[in-house]
Protein backbone atom coordinates (compact mmCIF):
# COMPACT_ATOMS: atom_id res chain seq x y z
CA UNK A 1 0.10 -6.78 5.57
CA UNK A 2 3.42 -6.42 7.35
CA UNK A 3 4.91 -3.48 8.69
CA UNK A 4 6.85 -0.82 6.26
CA UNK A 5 10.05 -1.02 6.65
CA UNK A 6 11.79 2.28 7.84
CA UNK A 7 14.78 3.28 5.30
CA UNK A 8 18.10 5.00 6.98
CA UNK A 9 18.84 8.42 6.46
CA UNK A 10 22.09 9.30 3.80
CA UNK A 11 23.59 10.86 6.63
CA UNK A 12 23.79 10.72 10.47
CA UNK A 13 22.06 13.99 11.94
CA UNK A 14 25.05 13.78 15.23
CA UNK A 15 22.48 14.33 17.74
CA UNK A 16 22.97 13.07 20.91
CA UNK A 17 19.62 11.60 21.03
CA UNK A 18 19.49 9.17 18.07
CA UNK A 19 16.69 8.83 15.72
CA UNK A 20 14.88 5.82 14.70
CA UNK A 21 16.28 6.62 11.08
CA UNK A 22 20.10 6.77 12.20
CA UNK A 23 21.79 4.83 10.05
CA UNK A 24 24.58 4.51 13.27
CA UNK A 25 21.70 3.33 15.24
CA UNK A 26 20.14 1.06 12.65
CA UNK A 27 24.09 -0.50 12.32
CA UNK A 28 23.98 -1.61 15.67
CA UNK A 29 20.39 -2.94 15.83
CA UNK A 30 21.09 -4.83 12.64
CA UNK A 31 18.50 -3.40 10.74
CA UNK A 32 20.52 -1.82 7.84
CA UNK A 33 19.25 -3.28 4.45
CA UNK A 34 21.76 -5.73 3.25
CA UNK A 35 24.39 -4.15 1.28
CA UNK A 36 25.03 -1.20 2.98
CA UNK A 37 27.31 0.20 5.47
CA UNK A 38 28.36 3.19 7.66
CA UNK A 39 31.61 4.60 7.16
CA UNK A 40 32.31 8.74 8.87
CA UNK A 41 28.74 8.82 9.69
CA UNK A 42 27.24 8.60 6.18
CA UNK A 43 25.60 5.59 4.74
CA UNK A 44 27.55 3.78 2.17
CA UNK A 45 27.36 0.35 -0.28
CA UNK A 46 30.04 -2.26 0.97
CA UNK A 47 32.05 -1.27 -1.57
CA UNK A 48 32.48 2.60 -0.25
CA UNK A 49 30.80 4.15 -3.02
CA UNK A 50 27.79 6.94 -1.92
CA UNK A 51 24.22 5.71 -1.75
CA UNK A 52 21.84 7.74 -3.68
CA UNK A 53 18.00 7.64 -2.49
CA UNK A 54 17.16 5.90 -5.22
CA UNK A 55 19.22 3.30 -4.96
CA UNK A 56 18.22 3.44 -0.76
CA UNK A 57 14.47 2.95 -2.03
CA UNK A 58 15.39 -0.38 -4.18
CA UNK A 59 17.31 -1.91 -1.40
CA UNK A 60 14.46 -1.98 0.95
């Protein structure tokens, strides 16, 4: 069994200390599941459409 993968938030929280969910965060790391983007600190398909949970849930 591998390890779960953690899924990004909809939305960056703007703390100054960044969770492990930040989308921001999970940008720069590279660990955003393909297809998906940050744009103004929400969490977005490439296209710029919003993501919906569901949809977040598939991806991973």
């Amino acid at each position: 069994m591998g390890k779960k993968v953690k899924l990004p938030k909809t939305e960056c929280c703007e703390s100054r200390k960044k969770c492990d969910r930040c989308p921001l965060r999970m940008l720069k790391e590279g660990t955003l599941p393909d297809g998906l983007t940050v744009k103004r600190r929400k969490l977005v398909t490439l296209d710029g459409k919003k993501v919906t949970k569901k949809q977040l849930s598939k991806a991973a």
